[in-house]
PDB file of N, CA and C in Angstrom:
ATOM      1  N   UNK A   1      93.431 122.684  97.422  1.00  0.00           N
ATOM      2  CA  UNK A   1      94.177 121.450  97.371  1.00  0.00           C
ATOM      3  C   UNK A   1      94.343 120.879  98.780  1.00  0.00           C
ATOM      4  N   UNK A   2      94.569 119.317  99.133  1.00  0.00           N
ATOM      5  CA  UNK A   2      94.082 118.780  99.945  1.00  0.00           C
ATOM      6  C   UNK A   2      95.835 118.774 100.571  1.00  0.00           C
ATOM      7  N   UNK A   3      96.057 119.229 102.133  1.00  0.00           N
ATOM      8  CA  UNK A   3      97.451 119.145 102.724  1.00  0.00           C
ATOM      9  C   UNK A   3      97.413 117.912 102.610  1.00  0.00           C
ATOM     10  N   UNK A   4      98.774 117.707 101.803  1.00  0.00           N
ATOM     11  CA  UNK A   4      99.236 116.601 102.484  1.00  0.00           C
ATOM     12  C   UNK A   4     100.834 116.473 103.462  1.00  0.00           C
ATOM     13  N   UNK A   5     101.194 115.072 103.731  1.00  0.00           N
ATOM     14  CA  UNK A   5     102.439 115.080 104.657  1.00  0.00           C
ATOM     15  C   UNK A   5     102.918 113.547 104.909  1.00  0.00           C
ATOM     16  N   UNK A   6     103.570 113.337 105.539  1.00  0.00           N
ATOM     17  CA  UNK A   6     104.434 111.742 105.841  1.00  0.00           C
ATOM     18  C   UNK A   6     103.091 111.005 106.787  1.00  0.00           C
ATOM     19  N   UNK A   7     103.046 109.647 106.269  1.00  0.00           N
ATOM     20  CA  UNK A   7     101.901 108.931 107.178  1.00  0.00           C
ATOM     21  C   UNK A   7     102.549 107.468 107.046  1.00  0.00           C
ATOM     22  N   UNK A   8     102.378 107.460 108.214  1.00  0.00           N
ATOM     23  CA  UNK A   8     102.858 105.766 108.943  1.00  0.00           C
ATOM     24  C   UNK A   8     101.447 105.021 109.267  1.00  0.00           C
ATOM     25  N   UNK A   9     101.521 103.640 107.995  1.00  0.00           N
ATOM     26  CA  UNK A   9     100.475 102.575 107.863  1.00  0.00           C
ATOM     27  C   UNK A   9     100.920 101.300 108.728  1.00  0.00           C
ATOM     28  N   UNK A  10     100.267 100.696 109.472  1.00  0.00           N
ATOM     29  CA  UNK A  10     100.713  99.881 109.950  1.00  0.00           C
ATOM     30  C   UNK A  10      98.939  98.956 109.571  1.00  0.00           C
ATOM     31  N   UNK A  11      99.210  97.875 109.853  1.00  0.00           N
ATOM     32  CA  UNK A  11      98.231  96.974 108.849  1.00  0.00           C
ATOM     33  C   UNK A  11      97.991  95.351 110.074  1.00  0.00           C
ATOM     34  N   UNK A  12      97.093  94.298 109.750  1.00  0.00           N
ATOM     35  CA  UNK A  12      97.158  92.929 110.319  1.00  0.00           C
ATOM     36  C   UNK A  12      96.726  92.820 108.837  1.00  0.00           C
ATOM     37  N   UNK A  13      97.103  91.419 108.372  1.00  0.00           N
ATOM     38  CA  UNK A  13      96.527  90.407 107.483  1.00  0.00           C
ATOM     39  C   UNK A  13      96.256  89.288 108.079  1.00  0.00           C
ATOM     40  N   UNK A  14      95.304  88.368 107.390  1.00  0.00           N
ATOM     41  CA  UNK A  14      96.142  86.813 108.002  1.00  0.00           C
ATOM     42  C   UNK A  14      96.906  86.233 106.985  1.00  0.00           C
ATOM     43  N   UNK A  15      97.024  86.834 105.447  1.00  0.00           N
ATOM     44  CA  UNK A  15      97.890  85.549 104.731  1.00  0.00           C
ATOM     45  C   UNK A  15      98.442  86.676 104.038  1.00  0.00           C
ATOM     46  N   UNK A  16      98.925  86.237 103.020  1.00  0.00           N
ATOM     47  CA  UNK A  16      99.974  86.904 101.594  1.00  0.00           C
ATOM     48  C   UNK A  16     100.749  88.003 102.426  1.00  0.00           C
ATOM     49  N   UNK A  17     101.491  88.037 103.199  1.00  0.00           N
ATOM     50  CA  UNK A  17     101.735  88.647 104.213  1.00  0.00           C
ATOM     51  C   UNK A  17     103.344  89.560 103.047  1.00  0.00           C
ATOM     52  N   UNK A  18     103.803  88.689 102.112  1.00  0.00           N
ATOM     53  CA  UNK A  18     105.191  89.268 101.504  1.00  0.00           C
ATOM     54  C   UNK A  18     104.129  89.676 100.437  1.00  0.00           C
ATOM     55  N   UNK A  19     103.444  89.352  99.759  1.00  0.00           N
ATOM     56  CA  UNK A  19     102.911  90.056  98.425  1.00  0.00           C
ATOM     57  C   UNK A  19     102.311  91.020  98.634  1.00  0.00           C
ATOM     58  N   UNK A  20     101.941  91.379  99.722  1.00  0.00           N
ATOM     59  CA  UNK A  20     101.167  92.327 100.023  1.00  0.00           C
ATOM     60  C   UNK A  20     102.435  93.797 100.006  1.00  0.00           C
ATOM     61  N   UNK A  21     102.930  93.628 100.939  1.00  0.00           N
ATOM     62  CA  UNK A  21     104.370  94.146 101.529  1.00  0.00           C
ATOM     63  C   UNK A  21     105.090  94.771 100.119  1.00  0.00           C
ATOM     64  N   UNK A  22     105.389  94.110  99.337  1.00  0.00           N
ATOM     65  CA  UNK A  22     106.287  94.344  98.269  1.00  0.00           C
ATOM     66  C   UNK A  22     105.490  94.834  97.359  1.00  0.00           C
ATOM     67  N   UNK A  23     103.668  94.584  97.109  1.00  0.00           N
ATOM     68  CA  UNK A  23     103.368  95.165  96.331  1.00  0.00           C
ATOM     69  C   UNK A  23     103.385  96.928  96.508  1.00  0.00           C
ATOM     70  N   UNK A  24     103.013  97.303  98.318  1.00  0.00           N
ATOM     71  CA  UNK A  24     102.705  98.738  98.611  1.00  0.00           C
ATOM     72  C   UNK A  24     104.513  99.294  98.213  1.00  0.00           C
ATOM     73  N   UNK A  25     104.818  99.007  98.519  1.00  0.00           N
ATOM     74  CA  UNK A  25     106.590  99.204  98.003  1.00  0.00           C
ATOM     75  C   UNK A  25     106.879  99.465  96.843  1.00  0.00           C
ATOM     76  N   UNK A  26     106.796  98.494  96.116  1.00  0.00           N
ATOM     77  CA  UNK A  26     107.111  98.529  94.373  1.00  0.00           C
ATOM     78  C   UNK A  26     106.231  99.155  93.769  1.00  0.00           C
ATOM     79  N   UNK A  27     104.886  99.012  93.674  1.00  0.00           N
ATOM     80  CA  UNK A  27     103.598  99.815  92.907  1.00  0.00           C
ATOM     81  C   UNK A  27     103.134 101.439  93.435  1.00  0.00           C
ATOM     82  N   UNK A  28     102.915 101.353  95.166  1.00  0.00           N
ATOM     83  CA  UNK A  28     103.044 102.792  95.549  1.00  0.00           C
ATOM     84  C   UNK A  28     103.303 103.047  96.369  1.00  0.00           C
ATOM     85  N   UNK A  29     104.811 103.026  96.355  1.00  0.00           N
ATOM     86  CA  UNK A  29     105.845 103.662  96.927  1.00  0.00           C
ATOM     87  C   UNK A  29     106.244 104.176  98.166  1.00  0.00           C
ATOM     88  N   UNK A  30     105.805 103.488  98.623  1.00  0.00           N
ATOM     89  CA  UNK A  30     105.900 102.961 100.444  1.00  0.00           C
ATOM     90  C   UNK A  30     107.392 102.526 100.639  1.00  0.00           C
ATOM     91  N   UNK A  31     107.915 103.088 101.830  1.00  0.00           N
ATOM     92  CA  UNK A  31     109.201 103.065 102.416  1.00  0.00           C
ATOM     93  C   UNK A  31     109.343 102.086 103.794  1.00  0.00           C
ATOM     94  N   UNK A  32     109.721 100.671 103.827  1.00  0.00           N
ATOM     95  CA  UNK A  32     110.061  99.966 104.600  1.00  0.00           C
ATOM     96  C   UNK A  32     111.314 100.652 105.867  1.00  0.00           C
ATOM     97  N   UNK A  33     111.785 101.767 105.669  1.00  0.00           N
ATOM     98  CA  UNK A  33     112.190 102.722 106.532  1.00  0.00           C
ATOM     99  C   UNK A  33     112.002 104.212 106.954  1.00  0.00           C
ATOM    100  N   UNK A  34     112.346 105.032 107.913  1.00  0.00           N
ATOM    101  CA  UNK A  34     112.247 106.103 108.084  1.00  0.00           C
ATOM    102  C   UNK A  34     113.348 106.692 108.292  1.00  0.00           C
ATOM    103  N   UNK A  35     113.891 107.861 108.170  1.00  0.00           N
ATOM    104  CA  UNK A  35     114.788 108.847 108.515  1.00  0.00           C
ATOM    105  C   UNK A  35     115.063 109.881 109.082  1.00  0.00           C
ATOM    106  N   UNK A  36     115.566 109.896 110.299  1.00  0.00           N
ATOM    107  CA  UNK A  36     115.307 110.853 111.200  1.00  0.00           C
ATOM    108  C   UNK A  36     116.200 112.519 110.888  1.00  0.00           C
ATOM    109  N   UNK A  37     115.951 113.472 111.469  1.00  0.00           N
ATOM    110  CA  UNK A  37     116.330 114.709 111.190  1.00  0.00           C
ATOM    111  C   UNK A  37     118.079 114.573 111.157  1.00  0.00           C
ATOM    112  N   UNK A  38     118.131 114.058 112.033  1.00  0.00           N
ATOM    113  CA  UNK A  38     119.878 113.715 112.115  1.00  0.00           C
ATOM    114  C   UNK A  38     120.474 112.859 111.091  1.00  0.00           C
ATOM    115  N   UNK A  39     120.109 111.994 110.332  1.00  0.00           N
ATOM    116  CA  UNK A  39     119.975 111.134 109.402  1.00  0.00           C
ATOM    117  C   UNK A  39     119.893 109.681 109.789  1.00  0.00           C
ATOM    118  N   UNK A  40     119.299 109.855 110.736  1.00  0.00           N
ATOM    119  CA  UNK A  40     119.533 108.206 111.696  1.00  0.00           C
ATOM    120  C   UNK A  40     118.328 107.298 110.808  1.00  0.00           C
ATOM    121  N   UNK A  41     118.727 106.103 110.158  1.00  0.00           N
ATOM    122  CA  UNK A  41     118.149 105.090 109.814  1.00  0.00           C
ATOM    123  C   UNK A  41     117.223 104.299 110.556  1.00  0.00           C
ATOM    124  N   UNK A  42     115.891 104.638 110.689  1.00  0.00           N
ATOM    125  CA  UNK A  42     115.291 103.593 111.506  1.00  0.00           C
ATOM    126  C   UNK A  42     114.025 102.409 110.511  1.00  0.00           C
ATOM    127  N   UNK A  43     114.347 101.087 110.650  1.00  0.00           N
ATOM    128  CA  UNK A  43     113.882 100.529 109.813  1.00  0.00           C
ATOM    129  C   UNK A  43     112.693  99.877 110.549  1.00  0.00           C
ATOM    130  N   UNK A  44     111.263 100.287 109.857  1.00  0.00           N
ATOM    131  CA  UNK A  44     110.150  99.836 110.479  1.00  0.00           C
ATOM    132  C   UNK A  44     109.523  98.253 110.392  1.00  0.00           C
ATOM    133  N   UNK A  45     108.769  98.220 111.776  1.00  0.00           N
ATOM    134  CA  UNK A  45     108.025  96.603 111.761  1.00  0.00           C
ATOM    135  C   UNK A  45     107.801  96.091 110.484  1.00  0.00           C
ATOM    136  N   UNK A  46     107.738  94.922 110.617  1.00  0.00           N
ATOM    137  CA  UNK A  46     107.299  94.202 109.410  1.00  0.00           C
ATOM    138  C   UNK A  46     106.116  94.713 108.749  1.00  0.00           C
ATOM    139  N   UNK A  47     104.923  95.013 109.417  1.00  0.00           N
ATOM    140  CA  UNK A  47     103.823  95.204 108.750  1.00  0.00           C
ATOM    141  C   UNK A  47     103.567  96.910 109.019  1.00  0.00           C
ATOM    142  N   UNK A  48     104.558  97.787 108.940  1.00  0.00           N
ATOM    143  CA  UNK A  48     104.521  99.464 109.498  1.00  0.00           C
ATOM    144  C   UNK A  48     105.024  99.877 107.679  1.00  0.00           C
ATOM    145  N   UNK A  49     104.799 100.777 107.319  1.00  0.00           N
ATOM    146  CA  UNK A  49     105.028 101.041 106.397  1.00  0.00           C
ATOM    147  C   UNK A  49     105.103 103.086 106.137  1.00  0.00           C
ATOM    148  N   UNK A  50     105.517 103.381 105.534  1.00  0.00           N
ATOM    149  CA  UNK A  50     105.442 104.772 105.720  1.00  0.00           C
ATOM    150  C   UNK A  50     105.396 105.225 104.191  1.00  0.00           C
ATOM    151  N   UNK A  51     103.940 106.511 103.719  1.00  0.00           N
ATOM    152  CA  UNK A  51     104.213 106.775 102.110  1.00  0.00           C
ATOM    153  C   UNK A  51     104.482 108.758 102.803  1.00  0.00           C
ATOM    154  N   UNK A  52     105.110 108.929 101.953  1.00  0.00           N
ATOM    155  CA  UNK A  52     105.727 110.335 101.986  1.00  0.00           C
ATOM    156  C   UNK A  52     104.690 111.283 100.904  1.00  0.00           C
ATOM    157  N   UNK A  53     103.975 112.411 101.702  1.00  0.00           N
ATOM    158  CA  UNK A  53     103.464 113.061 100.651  1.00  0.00           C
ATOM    159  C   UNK A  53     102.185 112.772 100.199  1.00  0.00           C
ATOM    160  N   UNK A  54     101.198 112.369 101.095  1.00  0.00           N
ATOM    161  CA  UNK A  54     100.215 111.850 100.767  1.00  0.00           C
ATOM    162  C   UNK A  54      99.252 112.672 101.616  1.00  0.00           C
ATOM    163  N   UNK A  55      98.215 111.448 101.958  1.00  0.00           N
ATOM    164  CA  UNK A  55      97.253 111.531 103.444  1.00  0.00           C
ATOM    165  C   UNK A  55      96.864 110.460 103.802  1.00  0.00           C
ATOM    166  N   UNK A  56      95.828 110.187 104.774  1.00  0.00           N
ATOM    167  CA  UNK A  56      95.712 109.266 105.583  1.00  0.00           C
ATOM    168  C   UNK A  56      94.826 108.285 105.112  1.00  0.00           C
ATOM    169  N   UNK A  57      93.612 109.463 104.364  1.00  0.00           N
ATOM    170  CA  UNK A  57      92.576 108.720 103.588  1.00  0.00           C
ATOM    171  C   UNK A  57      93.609 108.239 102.084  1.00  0.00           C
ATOM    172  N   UNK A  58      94.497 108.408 101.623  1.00  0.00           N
ATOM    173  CA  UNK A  58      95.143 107.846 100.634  1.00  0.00           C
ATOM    174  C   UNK A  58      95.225 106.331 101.290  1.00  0.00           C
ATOM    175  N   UNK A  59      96.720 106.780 101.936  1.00  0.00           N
ATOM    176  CA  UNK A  59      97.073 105.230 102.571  1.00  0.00           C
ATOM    177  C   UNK A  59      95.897 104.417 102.571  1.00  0.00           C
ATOM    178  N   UNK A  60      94.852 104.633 103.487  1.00  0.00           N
ATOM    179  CA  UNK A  60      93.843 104.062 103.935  1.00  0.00           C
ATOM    180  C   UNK A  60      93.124 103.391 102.815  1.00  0.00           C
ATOM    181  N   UNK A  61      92.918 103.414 101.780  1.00  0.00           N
ATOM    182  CA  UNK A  61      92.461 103.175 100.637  1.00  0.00           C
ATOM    183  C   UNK A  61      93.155 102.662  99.971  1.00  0.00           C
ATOM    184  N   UNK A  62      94.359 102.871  99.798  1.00  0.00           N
ATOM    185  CA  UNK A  62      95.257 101.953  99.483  1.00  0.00           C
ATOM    186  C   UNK A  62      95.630 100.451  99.769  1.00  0.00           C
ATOM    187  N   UNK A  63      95.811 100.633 101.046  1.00  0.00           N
ATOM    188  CA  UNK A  63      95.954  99.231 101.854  1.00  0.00           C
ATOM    189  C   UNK A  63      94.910  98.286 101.916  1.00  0.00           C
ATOM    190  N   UNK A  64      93.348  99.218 101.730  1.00  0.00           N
ATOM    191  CA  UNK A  64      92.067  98.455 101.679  1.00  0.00           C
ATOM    192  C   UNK A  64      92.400  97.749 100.123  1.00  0.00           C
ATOM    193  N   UNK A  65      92.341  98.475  99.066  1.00  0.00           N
ATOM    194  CA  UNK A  65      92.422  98.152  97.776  1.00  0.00           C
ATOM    195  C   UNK A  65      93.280  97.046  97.149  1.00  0.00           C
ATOM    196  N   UNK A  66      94.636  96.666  98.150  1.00  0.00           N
ATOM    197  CA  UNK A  66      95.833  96.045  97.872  1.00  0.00           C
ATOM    198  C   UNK A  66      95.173  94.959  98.055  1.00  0.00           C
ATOM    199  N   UNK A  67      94.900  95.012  99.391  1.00  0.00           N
ATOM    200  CA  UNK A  67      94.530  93.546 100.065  1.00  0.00           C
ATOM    201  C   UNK A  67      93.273  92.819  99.468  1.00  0.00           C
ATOM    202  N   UNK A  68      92.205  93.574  98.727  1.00  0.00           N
ATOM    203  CA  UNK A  68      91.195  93.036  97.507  1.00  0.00           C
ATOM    204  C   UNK A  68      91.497  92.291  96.769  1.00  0.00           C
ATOM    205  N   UNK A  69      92.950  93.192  96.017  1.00  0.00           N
ATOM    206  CA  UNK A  69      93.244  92.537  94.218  1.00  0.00           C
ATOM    207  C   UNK A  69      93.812  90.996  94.768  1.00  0.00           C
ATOM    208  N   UNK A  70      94.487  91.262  95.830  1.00  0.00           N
ATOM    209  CA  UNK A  70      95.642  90.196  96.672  1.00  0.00           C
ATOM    210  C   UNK A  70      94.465  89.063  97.324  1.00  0.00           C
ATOM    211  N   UNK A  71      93.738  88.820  97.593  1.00  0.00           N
ATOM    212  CA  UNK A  71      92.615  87.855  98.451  1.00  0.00           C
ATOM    213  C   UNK A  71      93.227  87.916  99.665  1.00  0.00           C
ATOM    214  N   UNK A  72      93.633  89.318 100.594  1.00  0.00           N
ATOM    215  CA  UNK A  72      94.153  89.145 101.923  1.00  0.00           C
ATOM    216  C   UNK A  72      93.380  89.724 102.736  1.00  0.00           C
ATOM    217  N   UNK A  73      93.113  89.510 103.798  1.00  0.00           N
ATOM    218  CA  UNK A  73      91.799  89.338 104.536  1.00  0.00           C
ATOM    219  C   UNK A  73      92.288  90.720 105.353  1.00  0.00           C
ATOM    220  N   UNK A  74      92.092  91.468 105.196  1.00  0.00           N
ATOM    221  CA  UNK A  74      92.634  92.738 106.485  1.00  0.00           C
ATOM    222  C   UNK A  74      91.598  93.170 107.791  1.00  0.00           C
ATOM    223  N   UNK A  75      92.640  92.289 108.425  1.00  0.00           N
ATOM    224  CA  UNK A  75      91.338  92.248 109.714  1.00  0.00           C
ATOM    225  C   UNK A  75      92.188  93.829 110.532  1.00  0.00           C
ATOM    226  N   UNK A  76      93.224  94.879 110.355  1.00  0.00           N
ATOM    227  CA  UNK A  76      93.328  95.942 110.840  1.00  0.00           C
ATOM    228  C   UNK A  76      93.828  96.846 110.719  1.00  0.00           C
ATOM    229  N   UNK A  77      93.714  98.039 110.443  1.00  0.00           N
ATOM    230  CA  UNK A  77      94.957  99.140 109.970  1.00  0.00           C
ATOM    231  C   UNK A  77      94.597 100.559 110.256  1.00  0.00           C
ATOM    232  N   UNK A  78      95.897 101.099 110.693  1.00  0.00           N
ATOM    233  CA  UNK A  78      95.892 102.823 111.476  1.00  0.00           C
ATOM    234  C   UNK A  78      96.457 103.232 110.275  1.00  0.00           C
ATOM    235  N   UNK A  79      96.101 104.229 109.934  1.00  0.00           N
ATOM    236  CA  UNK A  79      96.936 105.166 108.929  1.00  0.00           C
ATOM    237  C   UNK A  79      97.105 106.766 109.655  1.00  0.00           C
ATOM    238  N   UNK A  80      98.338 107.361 110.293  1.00  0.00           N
ATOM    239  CA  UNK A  80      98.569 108.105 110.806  1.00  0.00           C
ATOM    240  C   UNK A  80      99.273 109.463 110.502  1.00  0.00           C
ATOM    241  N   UNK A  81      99.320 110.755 110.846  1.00  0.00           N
ATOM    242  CA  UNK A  81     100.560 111.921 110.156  1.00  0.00           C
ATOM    243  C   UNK A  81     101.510 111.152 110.878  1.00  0.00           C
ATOM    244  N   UNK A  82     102.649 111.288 110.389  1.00  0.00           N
ATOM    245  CA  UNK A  82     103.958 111.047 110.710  1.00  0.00           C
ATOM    246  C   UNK A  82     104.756 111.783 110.953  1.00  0.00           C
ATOM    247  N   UNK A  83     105.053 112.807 111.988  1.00  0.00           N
ATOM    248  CA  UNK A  83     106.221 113.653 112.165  1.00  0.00           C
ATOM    249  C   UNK A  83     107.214 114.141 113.192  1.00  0.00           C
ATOM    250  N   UNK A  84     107.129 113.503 113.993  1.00  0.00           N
ATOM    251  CA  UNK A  84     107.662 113.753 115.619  1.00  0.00           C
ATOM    252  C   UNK A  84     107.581 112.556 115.974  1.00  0.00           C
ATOM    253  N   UNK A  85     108.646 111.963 115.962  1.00  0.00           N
ATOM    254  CA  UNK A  85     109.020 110.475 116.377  1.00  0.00           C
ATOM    255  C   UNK A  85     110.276 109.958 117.037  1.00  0.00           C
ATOM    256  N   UNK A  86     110.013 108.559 117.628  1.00  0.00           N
ATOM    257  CA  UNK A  86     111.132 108.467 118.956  1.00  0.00           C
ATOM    258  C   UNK A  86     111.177 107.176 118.656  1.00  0.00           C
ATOM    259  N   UNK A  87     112.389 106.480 117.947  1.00  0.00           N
ATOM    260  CA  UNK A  87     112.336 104.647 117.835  1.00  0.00           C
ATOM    261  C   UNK A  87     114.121 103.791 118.249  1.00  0.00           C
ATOM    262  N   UNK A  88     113.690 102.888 118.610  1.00  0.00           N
ATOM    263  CA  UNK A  88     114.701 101.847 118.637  1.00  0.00           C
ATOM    264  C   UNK A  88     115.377 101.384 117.178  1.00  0.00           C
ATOM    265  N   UNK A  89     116.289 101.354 116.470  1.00  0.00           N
ATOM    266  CA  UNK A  89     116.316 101.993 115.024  1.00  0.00           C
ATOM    267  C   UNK A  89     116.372 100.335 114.395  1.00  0.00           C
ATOM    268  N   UNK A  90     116.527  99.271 114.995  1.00  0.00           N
ATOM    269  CA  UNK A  90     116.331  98.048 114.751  1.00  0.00           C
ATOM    270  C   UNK A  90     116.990  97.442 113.399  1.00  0.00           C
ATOM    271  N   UNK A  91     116.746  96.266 112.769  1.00  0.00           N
ATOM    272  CA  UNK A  91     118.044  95.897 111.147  1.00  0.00           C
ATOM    273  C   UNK A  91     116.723  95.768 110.471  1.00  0.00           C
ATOM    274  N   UNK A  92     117.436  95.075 109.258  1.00  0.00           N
ATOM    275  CA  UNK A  92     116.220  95.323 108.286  1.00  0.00           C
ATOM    276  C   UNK A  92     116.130  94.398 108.104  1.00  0.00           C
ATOM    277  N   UNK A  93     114.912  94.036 107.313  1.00  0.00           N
ATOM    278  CA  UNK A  93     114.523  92.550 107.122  1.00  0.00           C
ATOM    279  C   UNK A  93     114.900  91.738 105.800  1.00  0.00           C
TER     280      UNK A  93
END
């Protein structure tokens, strides 16, 4: 079975910039925040996204696939492990 673990997507579009957003959210289950060991709330960039429990080639395929059904042009995206992190904890959108 394939490890998986926490991965932080961060993405460019040029358009559907909220349908896109709300679809990885509502359909698969992508977290517009993170939570640190202490329980500190840190709420990510607009276009950063984080799925819990996955992998990289998931995300990655995912975000390609979204932006298909959606006609959104994805001109860029990192899909990363997520686990040792340091942020400015910022409001939410």
């Amino acid at each position: 079975m394939e490890r998986t673990y926490n991965v932080l997507l961060t993405y460019d579009i040029d358009s559907r910039h909220t349908e896109v957003r709300n679809t990885l959210i509502e359909e698969y289950g992508f977290k517009d925040i993170i939570i640190g060991n202490n329980g500190t709330r840190c709420y990510l960039p607009n276009t950063t996204l984080l799925k819990r429990n996955t992998t990289k080639e998931d995300v990655h395929n995912i975000i390609k696939n979204v932006c298909k059904m959606l006609n959104a042009n994805l001109k860029r995206t990192i899909s990363s492990e997520c686990s040792n992190w340091i942020a400015l904890q910022g409001e939410k959108f």
